[in-house]
PDB file of N, CA and C in Angstrom:
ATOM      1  N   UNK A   1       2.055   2.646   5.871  1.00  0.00           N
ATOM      2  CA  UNK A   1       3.202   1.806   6.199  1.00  0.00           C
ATOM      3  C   UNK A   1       2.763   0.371   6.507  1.00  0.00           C
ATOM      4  N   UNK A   2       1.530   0.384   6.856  1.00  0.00           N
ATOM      5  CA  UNK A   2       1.181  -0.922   7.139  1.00  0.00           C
ATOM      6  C   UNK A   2       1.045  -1.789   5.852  1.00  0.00           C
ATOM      7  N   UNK A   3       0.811  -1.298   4.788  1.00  0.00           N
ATOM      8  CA  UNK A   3       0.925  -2.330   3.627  1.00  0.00           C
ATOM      9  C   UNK A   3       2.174  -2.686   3.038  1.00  0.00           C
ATOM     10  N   UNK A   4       3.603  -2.120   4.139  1.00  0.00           N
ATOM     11  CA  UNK A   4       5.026  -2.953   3.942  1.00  0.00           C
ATOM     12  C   UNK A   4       4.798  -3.758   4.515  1.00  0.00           C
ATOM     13  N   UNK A   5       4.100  -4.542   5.105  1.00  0.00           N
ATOM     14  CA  UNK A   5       4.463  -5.739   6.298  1.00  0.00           C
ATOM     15  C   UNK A   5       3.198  -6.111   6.143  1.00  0.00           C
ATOM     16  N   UNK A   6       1.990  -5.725   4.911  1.00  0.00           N
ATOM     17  CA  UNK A   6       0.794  -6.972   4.727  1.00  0.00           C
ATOM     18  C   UNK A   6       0.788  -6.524   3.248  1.00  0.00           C
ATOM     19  N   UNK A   7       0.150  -7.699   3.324  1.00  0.00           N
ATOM     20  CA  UNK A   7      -0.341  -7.714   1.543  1.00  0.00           C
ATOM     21  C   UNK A   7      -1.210  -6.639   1.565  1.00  0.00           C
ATOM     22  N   UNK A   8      -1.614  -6.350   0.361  1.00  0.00           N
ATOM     23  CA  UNK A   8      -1.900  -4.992  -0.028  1.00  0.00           C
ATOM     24  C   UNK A   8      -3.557  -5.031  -0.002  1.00  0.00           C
ATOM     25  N   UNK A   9      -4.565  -6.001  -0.289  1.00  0.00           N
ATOM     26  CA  UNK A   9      -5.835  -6.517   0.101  1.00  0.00           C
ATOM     27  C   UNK A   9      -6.140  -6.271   1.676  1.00  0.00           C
ATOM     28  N   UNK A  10      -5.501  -7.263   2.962  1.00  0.00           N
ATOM     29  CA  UNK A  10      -5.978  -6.780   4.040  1.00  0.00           C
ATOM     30  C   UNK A  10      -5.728  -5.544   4.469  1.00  0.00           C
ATOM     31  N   UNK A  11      -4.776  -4.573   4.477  1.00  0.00           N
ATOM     32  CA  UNK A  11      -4.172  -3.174   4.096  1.00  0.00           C
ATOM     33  C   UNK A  11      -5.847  -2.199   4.086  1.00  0.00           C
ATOM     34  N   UNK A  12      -5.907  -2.483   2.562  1.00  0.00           N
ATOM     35  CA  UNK A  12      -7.167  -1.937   2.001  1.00  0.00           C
ATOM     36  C   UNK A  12      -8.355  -1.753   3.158  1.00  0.00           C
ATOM     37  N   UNK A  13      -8.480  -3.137   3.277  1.00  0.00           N
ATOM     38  CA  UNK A  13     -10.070  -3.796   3.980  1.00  0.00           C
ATOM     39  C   UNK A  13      -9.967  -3.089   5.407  1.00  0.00           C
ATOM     40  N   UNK A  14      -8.773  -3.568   5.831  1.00  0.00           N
ATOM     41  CA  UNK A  14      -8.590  -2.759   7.247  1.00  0.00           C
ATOM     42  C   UNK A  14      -8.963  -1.048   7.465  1.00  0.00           C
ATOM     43  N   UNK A  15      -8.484  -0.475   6.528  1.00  0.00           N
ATOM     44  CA  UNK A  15      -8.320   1.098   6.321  1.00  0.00           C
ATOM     45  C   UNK A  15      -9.899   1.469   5.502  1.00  0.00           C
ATOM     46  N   UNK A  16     -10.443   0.762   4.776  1.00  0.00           N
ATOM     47  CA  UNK A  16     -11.500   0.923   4.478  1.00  0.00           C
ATOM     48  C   UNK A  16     -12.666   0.422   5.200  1.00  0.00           C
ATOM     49  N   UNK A  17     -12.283  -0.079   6.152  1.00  0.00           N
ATOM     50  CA  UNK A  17     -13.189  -0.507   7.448  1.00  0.00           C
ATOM     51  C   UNK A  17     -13.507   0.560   8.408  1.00  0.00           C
ATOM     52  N   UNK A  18     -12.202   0.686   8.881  1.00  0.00           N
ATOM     53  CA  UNK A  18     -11.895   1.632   9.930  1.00  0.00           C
ATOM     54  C   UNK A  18     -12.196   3.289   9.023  1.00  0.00           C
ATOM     55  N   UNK A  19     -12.318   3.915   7.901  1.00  0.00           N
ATOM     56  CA  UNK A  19     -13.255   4.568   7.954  1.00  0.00           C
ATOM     57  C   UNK A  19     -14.396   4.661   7.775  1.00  0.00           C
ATOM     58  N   UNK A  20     -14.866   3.754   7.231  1.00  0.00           N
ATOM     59  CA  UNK A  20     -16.856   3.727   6.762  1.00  0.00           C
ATOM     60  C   UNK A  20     -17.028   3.831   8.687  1.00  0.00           C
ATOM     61  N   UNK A  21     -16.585   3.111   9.541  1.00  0.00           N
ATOM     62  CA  UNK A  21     -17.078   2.792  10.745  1.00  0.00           C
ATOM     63  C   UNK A  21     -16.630   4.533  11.742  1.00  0.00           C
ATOM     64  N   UNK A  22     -15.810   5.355  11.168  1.00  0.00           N
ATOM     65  CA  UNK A  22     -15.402   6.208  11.818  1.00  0.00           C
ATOM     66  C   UNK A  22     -16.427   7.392  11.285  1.00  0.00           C
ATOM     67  N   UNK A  23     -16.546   7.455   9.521  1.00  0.00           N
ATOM     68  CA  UNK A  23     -17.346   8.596   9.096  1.00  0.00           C
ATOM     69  C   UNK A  23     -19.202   8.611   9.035  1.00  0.00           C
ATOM     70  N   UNK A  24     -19.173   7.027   9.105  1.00  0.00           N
ATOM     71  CA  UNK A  24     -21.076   6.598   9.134  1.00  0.00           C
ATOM     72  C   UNK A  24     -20.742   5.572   9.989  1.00  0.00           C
ATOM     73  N   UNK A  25     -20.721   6.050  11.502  1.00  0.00           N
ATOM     74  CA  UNK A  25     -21.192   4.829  12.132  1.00  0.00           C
ATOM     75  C   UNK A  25     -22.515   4.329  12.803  1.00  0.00           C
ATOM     76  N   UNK A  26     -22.573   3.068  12.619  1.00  0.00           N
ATOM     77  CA  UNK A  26     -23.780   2.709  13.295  1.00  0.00           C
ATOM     78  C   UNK A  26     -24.460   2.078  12.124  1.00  0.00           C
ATOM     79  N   UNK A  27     -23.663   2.617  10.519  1.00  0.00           N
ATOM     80  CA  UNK A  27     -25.191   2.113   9.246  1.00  0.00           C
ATOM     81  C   UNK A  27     -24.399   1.106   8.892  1.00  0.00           C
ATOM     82  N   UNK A  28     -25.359   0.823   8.026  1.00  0.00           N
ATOM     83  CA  UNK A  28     -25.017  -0.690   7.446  1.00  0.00           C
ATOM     84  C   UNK A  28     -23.814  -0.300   6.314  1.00  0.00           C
ATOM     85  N   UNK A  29     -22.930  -1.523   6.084  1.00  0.00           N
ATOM     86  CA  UNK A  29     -21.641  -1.609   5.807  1.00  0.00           C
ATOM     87  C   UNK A  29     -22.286  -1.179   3.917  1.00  0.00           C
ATOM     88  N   UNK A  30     -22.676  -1.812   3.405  1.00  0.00           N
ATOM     89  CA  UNK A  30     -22.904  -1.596   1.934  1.00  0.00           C
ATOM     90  C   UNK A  30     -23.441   0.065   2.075  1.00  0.00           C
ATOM     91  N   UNK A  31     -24.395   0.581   2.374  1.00  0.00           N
ATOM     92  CA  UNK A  31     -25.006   1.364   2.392  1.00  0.00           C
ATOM     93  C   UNK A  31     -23.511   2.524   3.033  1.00  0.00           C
ATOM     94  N   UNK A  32     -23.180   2.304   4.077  1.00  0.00           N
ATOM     95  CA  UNK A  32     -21.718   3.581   4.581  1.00  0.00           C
ATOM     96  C   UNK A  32     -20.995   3.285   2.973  1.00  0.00           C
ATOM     97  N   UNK A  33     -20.261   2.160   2.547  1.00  0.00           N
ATOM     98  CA  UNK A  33     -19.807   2.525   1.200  1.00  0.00           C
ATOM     99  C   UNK A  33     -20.034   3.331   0.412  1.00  0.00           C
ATOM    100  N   UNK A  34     -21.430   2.815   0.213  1.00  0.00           N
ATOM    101  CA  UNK A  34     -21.687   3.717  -1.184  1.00  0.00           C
ATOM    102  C   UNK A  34     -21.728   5.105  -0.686  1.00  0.00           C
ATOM    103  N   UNK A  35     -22.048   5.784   0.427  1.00  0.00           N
ATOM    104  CA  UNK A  35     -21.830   7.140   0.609  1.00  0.00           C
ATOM    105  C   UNK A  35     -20.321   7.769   0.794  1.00  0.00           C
ATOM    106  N   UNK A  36     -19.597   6.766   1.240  1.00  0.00           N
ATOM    107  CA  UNK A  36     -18.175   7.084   1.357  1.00  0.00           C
ATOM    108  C   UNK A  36     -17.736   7.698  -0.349  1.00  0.00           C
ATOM    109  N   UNK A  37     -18.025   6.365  -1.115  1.00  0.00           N
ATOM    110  CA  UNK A  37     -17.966   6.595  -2.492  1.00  0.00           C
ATOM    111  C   UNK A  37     -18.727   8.365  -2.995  1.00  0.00           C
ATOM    112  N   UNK A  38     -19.458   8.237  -2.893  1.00  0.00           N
ATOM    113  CA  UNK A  38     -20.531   9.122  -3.239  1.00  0.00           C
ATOM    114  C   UNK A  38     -19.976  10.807  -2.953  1.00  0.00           C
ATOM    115  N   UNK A  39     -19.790  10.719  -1.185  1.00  0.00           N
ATOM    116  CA  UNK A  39     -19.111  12.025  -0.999  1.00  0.00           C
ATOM    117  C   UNK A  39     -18.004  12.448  -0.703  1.00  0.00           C
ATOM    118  N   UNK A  40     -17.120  10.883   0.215  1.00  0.00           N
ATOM    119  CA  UNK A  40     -15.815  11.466  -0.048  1.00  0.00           C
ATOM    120  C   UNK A  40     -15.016  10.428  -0.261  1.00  0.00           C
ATOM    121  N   UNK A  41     -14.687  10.599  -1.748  1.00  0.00           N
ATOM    122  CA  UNK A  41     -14.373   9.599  -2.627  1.00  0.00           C
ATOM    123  C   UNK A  41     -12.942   9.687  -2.363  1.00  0.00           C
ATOM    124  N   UNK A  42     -12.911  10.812  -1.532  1.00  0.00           N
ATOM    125  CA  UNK A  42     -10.721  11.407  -1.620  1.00  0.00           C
ATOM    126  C   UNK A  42      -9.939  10.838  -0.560  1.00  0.00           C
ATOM    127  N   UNK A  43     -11.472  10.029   0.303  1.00  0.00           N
ATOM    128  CA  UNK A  43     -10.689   8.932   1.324  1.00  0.00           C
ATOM    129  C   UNK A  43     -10.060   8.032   0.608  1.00  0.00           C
ATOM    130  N   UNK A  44     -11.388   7.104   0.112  1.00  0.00           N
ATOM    131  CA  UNK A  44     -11.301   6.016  -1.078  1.00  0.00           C
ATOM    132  C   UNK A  44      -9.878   6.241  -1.984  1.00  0.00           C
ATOM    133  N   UNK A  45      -9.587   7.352  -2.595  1.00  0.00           N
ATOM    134  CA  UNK A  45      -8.552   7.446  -3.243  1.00  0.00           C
ATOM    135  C   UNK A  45      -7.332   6.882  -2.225  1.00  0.00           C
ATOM    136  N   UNK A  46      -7.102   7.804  -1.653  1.00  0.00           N
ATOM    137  CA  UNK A  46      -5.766   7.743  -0.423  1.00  0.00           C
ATOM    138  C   UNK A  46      -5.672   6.085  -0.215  1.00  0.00           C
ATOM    139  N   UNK A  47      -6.974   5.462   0.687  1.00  0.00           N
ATOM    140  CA  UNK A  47      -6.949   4.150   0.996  1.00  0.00           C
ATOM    141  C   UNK A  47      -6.096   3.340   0.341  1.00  0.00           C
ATOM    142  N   UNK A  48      -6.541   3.283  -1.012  1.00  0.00           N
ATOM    143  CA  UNK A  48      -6.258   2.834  -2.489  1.00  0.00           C
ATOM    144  C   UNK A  48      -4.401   2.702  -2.307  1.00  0.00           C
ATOM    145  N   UNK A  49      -4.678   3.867  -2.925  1.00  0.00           N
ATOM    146  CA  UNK A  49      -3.241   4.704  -3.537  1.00  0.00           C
ATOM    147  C   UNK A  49      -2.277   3.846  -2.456  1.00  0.00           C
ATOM    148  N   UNK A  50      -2.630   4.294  -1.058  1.00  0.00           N
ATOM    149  CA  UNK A  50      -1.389   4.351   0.174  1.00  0.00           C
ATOM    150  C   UNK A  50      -1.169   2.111  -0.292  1.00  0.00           C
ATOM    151  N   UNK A  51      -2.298   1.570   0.147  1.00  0.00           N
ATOM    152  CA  UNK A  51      -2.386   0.400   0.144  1.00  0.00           C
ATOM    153  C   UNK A  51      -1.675  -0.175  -1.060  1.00  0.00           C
ATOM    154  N   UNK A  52      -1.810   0.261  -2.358  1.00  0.00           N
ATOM    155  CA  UNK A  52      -1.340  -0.471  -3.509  1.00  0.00           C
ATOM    156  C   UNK A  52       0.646   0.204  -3.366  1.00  0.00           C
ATOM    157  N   UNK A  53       1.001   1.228  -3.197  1.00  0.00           N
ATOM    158  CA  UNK A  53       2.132   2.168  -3.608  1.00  0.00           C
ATOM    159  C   UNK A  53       3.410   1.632  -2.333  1.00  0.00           C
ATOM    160  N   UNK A  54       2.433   1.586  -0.987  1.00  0.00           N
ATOM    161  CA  UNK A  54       3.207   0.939   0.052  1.00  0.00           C
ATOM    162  C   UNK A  54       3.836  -0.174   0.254  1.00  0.00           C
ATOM    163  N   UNK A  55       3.288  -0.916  -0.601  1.00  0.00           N
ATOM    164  CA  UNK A  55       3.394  -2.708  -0.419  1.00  0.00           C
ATOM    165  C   UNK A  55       4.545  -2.794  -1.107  1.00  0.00           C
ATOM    166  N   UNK A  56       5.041  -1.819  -1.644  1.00  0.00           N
ATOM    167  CA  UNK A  56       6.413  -2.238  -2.826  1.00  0.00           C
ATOM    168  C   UNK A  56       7.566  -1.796  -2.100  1.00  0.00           C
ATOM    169  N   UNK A  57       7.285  -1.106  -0.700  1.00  0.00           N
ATOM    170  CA  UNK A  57       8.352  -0.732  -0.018  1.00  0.00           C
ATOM    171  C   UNK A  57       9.413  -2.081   0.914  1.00  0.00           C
ATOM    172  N   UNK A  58       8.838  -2.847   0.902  1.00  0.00           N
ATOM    173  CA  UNK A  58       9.425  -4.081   1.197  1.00  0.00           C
ATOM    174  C   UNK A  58       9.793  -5.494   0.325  1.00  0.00           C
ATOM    175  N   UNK A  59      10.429  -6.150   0.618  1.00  0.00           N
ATOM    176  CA  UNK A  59       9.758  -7.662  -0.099  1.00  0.00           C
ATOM    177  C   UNK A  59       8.410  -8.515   0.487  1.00  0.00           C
ATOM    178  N   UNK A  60       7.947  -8.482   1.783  1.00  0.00           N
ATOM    179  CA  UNK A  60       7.208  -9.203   2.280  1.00  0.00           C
ATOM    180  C   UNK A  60       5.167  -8.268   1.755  1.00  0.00           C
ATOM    181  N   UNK A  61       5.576  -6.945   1.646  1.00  0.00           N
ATOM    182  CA  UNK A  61       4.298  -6.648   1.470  1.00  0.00           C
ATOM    183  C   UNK A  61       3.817  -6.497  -0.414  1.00  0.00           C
ATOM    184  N   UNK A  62       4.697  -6.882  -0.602  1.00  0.00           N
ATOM    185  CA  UNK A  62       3.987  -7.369  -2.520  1.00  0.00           C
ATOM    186  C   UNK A  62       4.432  -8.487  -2.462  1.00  0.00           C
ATOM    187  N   UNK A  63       3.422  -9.690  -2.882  1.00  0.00           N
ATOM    188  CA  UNK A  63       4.135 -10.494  -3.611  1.00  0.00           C
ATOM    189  C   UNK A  63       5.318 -10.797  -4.580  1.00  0.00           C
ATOM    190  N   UNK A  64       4.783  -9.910  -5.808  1.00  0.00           N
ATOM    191  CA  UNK A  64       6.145 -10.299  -6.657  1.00  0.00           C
ATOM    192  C   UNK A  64       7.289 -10.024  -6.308  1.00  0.00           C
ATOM    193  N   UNK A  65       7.152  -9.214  -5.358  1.00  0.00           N
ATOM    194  CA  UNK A  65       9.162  -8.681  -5.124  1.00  0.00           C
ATOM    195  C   UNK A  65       9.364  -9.863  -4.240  1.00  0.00           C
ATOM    196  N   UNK A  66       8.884 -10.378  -3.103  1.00  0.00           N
ATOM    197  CA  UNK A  66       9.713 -11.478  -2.864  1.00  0.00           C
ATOM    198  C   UNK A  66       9.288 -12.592  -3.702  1.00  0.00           C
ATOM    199  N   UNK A  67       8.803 -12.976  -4.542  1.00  0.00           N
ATOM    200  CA  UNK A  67       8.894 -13.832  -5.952  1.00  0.00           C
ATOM    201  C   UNK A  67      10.485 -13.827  -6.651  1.00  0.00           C
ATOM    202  N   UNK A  68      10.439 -12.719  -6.983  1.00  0.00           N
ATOM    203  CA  UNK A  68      11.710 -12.066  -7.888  1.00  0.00           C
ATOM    204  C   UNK A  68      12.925 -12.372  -7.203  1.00  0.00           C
ATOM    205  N   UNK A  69      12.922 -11.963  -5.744  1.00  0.00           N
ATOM    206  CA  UNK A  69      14.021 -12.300  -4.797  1.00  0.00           C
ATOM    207  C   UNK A  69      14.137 -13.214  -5.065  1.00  0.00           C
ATOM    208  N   UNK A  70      13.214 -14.370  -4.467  1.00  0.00           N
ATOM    209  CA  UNK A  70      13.455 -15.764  -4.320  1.00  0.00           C
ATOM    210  C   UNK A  70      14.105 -16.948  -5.661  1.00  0.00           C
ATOM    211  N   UNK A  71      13.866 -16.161  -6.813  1.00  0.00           N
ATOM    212  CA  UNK A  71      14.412 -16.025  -8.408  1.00  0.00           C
ATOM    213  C   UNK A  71      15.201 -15.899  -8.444  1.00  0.00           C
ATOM    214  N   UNK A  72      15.480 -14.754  -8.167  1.00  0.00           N
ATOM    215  CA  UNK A  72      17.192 -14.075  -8.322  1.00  0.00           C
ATOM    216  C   UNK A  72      18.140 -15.035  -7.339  1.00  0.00           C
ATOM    217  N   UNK A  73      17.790 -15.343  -6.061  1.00  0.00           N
ATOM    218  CA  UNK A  73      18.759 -15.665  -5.195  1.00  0.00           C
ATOM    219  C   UNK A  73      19.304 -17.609  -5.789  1.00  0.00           C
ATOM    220  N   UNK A  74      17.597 -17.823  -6.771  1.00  0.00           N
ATOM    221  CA  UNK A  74      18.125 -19.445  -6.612  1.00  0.00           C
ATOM    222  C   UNK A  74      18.846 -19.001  -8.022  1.00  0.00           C
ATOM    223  N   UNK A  75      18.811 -18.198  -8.915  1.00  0.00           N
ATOM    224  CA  UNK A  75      19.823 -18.534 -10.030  1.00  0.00           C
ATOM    225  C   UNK A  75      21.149 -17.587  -9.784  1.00  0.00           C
ATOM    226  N   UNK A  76      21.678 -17.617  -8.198  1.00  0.00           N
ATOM    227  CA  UNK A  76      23.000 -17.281  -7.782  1.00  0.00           C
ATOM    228  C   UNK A  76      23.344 -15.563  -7.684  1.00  0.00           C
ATOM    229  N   UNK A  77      22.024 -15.150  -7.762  1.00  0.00           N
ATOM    230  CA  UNK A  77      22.494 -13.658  -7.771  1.00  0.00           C
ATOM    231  C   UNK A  77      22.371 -13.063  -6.738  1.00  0.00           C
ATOM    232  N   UNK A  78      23.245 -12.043  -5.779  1.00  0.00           N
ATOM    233  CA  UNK A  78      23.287 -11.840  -4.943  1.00  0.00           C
ATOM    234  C   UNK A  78      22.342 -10.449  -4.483  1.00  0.00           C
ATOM    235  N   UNK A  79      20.884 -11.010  -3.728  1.00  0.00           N
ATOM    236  CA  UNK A  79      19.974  -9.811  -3.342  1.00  0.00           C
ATOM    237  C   UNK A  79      20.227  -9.161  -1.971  1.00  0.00           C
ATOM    238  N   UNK A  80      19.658  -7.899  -1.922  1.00  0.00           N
ATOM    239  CA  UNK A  80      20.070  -7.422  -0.853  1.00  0.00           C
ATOM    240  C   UNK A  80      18.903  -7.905   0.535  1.00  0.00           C
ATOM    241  N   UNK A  81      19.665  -7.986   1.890  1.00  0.00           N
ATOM    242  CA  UNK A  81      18.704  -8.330   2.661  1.00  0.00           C
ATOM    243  C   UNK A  81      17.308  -7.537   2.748  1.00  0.00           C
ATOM    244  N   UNK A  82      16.386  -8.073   3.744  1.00  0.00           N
ATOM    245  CA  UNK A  82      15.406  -7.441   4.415  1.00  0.00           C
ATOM    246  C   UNK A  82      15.442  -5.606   4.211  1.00  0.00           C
ATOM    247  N   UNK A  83      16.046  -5.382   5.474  1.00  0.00           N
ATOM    248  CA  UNK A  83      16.606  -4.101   5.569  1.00  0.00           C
ATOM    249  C   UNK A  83      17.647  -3.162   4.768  1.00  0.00           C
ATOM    250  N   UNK A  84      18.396  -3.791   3.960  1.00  0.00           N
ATOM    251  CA  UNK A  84      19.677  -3.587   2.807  1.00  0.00           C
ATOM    252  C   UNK A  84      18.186  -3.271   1.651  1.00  0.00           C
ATOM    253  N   UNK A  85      17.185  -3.466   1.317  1.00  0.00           N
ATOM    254  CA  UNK A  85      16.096  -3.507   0.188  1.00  0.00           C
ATOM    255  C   UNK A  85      15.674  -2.371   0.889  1.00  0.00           C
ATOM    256  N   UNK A  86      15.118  -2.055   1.953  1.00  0.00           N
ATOM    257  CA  UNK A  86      14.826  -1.107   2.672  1.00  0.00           C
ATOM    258  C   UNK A  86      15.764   0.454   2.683  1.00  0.00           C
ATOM    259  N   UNK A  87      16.960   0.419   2.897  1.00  0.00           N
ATOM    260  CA  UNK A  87      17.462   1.387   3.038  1.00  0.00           C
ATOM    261  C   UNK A  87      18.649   1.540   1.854  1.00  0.00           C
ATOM    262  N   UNK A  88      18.476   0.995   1.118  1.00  0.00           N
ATOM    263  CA  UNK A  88      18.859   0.985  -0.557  1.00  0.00           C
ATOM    264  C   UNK A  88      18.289   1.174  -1.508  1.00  0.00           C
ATOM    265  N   UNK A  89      16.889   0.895  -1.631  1.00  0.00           N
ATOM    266  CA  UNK A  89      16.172   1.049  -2.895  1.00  0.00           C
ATOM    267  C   UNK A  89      15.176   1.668  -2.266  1.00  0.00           C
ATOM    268  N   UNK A  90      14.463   1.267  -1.037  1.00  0.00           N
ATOM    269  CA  UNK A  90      12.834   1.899  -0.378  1.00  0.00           C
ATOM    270  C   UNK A  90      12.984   3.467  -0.421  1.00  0.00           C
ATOM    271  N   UNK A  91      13.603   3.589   0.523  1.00  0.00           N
ATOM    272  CA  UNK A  91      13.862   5.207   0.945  1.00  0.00           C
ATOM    273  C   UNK A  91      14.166   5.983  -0.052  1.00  0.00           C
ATOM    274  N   UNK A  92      15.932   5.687  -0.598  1.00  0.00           N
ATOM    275  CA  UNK A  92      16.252   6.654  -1.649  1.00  0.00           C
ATOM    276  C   UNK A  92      15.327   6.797  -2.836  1.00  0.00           C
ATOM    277  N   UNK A  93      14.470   5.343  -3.106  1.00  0.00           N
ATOM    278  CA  UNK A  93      14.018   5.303  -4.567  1.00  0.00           C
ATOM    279  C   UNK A  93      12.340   5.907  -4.747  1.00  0.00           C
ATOM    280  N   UNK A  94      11.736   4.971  -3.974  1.00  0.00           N
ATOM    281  CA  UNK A  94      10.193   4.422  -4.284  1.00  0.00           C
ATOM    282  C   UNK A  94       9.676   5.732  -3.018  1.00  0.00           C
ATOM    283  N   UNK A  95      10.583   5.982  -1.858  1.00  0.00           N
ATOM    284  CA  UNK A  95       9.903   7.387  -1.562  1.00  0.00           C
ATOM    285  C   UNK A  95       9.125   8.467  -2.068  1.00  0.00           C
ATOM    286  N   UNK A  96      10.392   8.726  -3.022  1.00  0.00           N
ATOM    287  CA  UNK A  96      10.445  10.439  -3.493  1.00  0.00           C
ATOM    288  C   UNK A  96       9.551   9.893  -4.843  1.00  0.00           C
ATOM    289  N   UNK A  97       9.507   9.067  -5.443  1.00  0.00           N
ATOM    290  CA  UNK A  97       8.606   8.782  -6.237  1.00  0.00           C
ATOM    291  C   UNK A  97       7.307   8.607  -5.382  1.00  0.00           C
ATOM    292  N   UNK A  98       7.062   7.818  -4.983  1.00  0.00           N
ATOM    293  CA  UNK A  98       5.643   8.277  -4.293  1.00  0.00           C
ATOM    294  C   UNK A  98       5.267   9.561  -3.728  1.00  0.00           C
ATOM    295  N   UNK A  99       6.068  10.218  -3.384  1.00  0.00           N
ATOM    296  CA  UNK A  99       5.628  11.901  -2.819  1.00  0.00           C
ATOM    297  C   UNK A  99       5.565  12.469  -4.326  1.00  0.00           C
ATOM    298  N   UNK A 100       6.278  12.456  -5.264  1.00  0.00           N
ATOM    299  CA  UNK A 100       6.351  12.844  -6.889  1.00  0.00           C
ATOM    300  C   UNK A 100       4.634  12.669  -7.426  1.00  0.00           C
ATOM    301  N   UNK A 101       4.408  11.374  -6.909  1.00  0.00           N
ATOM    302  CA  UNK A 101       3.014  10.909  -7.825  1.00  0.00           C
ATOM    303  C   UNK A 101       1.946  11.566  -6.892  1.00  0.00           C
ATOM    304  N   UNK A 102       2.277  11.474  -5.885  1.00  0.00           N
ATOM    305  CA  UNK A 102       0.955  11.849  -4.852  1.00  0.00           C
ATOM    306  C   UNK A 102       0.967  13.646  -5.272  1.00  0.00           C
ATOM    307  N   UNK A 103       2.042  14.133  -5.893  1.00  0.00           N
ATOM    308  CA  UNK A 103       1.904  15.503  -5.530  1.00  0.00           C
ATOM    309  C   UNK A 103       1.361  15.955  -7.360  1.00  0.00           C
ATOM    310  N   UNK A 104       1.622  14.921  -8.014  1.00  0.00           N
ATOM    311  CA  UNK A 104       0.764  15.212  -9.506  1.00  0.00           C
ATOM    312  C   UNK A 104      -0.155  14.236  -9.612  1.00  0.00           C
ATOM    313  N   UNK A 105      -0.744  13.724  -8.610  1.00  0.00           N
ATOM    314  CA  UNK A 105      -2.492  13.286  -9.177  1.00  0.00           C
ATOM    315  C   UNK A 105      -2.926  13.867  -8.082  1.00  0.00           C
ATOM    316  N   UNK A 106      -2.742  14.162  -7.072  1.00  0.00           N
ATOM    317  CA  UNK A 106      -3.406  14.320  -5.625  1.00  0.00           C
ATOM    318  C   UNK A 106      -3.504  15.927  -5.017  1.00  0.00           C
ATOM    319  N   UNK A 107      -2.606  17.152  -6.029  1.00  0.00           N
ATOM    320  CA  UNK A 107      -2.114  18.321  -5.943  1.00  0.00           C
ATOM    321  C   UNK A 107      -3.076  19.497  -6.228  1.00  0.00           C
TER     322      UNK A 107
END
């Protein structure tokens, strides 16, 4: 959820921080990677996945959707607010599709 309300990069870095430092702590940051990579790559996936799939649940955590907004609204078309994007398209839509995808690559 945190990559609705950040870009999808610090998201990542944060969550991929906070486990190299939780599953190898104490080693050096390149070196915890590559073992993260190495043995449990199914963090790495999740990290990924949650960080890139989340950010579309808002306008503020992808770029292009508030791009598009800001498009749409100057050539007169009427977008839905903050929360109206949220509980109009987030929930009903990009949910059940993300539980859909997570449950056929991740299953």
């Amino acid at each position: 959820m945190l990559s609705s309300f950040l870009d999808n990069a610090p998201t990542y870095l944060t969550f991929l921080s906070t486990t190299v430092g939780r599953i190898y702590p104490g080693m050096p940051e390149r070196e915890a990677i590559l073992r993260l990579v190495a043995e449990n790559h199914a963090y790495l996936q999740a990290i990924a996945t949650g960080a890139v799939f989340m950010g579309a649940n808002t306008y503020i955590g992808n770029a292009p959707n508030f791009m598009v907004k800001s498009i749409a609204e100057e050539a007169g078309i009427e977008m839905p607010s903050f929360f109206g994007y949220i509980f109009r398209y987030a929930l009903p839509f990009l949910v059940p599709v993300f539980l859909l995808a997570t449950w056929v690559f991740f299953a």
